[in-house]
N, C-alpha and C. Protein backbone atom coordinates (compact mmCIF):
# COMPACT_ATOMS: atom_id res chain seq x y z
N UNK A 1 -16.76 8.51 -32.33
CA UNK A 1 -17.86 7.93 -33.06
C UNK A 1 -17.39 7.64 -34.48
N UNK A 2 -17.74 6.53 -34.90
CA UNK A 2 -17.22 6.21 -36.06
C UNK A 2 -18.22 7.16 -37.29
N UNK A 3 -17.69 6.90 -38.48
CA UNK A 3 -17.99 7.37 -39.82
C UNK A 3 -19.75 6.77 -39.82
N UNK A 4 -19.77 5.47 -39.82
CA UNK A 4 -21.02 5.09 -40.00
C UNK A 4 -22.34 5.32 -38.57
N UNK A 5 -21.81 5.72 -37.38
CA UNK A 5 -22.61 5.95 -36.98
C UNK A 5 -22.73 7.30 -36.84
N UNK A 6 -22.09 8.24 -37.38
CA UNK A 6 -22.36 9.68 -37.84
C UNK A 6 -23.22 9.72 -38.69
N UNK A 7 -23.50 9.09 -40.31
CA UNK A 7 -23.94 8.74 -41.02
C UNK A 7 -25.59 8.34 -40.66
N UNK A 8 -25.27 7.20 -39.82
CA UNK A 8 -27.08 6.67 -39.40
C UNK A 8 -27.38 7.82 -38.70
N UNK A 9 -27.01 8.47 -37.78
CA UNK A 9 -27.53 9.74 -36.86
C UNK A 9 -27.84 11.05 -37.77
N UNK A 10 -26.67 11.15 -39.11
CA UNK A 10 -27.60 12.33 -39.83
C UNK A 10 -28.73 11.73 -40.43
N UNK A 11 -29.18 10.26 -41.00
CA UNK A 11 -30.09 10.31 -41.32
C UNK A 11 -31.13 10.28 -40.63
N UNK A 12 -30.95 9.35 -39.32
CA UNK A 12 -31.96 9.65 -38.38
C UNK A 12 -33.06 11.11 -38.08
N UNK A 13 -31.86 11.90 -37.84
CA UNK A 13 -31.93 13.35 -38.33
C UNK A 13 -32.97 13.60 -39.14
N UNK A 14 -32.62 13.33 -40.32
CA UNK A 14 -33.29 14.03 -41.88
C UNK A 14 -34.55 13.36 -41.51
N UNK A 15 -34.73 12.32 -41.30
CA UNK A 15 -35.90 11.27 -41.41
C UNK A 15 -37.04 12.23 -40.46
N UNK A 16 -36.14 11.91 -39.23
CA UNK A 16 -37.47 12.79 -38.24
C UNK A 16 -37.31 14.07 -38.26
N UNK A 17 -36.82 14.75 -38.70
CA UNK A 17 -37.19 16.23 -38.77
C UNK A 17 -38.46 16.31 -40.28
N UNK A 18 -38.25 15.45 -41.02
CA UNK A 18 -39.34 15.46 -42.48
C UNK A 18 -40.40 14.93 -41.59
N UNK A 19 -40.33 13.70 -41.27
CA UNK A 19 -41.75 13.42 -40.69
C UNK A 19 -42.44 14.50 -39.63
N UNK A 20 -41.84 14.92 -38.47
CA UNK A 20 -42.11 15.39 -37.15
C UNK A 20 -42.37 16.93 -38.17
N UNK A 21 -42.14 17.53 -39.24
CA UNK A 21 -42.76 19.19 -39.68
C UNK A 21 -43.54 18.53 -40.55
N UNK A 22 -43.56 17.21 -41.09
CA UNK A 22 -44.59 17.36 -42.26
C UNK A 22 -46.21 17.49 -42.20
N UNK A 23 -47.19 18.47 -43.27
CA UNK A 23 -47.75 18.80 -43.06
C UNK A 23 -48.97 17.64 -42.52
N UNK A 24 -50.39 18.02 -41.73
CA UNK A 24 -51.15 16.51 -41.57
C UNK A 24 -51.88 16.49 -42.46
N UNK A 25 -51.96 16.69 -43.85
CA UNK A 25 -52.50 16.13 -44.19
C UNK A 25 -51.99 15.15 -45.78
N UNK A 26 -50.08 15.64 -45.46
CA UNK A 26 -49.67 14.81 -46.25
C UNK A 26 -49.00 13.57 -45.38
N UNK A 27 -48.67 13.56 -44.49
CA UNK A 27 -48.71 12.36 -43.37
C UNK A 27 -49.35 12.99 -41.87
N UNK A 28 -50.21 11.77 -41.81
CA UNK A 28 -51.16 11.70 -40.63
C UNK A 28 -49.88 11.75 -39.39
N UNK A 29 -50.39 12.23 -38.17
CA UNK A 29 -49.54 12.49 -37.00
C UNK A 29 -49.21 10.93 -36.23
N UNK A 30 -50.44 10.59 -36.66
CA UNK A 30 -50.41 9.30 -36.55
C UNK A 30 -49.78 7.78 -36.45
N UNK A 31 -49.26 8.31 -38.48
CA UNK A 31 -48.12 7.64 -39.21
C UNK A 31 -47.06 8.01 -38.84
N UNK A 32 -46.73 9.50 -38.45
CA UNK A 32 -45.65 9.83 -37.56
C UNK A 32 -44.57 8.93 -36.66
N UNK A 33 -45.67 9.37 -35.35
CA UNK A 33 -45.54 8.56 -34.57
C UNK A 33 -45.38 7.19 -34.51
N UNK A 34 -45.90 6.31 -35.07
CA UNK A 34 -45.71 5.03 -35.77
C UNK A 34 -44.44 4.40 -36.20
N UNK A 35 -43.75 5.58 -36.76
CA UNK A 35 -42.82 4.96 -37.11
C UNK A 35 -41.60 5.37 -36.36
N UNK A 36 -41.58 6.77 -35.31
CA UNK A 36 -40.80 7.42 -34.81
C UNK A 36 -40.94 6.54 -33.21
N UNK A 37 -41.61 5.99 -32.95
CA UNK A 37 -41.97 5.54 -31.49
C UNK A 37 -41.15 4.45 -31.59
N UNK A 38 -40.94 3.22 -32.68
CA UNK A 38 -39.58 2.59 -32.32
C UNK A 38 -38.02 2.93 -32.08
N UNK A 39 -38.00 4.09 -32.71
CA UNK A 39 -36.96 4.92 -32.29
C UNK A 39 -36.42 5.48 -30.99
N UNK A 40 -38.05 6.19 -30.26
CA UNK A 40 -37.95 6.39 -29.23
C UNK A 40 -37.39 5.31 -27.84
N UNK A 41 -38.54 3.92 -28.49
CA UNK A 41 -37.98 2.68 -27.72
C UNK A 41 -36.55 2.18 -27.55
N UNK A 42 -36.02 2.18 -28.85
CA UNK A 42 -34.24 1.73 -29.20
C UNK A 42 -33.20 2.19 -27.89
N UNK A 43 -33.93 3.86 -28.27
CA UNK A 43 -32.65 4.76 -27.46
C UNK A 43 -32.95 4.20 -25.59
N UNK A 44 -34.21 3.53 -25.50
CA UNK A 44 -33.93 3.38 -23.78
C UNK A 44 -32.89 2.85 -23.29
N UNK A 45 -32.42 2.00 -24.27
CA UNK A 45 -31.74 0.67 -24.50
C UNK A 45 -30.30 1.00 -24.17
N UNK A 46 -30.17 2.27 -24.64
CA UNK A 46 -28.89 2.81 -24.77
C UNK A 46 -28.20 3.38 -23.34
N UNK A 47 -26.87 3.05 -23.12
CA UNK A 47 -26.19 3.69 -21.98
C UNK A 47 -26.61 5.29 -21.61
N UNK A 48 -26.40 5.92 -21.00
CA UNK A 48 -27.06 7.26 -20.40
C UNK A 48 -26.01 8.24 -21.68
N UNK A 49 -24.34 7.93 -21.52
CA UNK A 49 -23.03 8.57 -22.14
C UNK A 49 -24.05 8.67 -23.85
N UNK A 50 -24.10 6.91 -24.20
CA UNK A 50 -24.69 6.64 -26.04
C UNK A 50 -25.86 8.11 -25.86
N UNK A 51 -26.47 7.86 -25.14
CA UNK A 51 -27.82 8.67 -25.47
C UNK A 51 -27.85 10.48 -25.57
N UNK A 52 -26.56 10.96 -24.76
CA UNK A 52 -26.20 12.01 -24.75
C UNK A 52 -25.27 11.87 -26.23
N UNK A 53 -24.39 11.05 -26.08
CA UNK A 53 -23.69 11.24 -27.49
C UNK A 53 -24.12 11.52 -28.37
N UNK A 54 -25.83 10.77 -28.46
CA UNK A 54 -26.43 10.82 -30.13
C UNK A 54 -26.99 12.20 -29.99
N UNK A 55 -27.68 12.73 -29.02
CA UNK A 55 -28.67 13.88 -29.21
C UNK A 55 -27.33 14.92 -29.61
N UNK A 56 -26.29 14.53 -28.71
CA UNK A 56 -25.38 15.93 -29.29
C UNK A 56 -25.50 15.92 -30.94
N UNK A 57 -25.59 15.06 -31.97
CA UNK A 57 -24.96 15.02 -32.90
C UNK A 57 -26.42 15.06 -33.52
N UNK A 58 -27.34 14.81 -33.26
CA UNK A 58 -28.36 15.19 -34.13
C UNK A 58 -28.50 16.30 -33.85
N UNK A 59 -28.53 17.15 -32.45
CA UNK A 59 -28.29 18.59 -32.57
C UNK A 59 -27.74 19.65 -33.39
N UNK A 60 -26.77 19.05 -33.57
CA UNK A 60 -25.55 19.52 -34.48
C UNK A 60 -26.11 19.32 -35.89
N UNK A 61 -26.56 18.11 -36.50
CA UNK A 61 -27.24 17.91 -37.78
C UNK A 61 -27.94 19.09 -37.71
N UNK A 62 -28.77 19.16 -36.35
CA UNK A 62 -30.19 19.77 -36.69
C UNK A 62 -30.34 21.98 -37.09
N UNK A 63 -29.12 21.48 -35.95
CA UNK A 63 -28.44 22.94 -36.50
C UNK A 63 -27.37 23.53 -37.70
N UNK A 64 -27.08 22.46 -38.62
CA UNK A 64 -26.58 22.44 -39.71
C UNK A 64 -27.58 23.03 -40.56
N UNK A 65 -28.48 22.44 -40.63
CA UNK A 65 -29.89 22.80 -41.50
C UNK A 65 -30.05 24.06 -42.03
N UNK A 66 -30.15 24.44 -42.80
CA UNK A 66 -30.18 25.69 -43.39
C UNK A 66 -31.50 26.44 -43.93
N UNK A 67 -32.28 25.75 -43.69
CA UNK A 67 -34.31 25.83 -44.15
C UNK A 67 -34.20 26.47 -42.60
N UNK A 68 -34.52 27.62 -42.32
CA UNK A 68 -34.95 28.30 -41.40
C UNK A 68 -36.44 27.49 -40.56
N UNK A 69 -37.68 27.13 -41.46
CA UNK A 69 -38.35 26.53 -40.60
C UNK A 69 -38.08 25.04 -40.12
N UNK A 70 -36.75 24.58 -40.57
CA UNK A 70 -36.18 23.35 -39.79
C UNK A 70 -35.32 23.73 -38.68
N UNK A 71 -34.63 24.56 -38.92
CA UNK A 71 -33.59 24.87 -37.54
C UNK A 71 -33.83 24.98 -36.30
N UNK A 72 -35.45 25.20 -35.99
CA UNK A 72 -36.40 25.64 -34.83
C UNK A 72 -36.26 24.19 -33.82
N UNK A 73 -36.47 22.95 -34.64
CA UNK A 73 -36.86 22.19 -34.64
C UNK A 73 -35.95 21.25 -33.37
N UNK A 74 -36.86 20.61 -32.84
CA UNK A 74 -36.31 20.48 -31.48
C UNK A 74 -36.20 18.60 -31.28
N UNK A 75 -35.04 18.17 -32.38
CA UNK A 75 -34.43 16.88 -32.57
C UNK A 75 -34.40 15.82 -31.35
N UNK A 76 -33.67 16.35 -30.27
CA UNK A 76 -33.32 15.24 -29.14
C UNK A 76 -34.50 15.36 -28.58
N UNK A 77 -35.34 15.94 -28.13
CA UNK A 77 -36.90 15.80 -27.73
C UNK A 77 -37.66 15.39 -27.56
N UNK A 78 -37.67 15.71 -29.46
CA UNK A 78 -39.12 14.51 -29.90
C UNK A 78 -37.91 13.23 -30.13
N UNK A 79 -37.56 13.19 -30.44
CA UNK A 79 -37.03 11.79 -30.40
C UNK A 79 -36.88 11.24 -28.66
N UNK A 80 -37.44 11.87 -27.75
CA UNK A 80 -37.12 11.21 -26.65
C UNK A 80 -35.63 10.79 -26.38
N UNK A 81 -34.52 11.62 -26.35
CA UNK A 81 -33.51 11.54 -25.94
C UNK A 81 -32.97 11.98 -24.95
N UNK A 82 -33.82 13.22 -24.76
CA UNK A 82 -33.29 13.79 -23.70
C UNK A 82 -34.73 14.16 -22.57
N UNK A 83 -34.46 13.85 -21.64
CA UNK A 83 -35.97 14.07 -20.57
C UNK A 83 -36.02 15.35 -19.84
């Protein structure tokens, strides 16, 4: 995997782990979803190998994390990566 798509996958990462814990009533679940559901769509798109590749590595982001109530947090999932 190259440099830059390490890069988009940690942010992917950062992005939905802030949205998917943030509290509701500083973003609606709503707005969440909204913006995380094209995401979900993208990855159908993707070869079965891409789609395992990415969840490994947001895994790995996700377990990098060092905020204890982020580490819980269950990345390939909600992102619909893994079924």
């Amino acid at each position: 995997m190259t440099t830059l798509e390490r890069t988009l996958a940690k942010a992917l990462t950062e992005i939905a782990i802030g949205l998917d814990l943030s509290e509701d009533d500083a973003i609606a679940p709503e707005a969440t979803m909204k913006v995380l559901q094209p995401v979900i769509t993208l990855r159908q798109d993707l070869p079965e190998q891409d789609r395992q590749a990415l969840a490994e590595l947001i895994n790995q982001y996700a377990q990098e994390e060092t905020d204890p109530e982020l580490t819980v947090w269950e990345a390939p999932e909600t992102l619909g990566l893994l079924v």
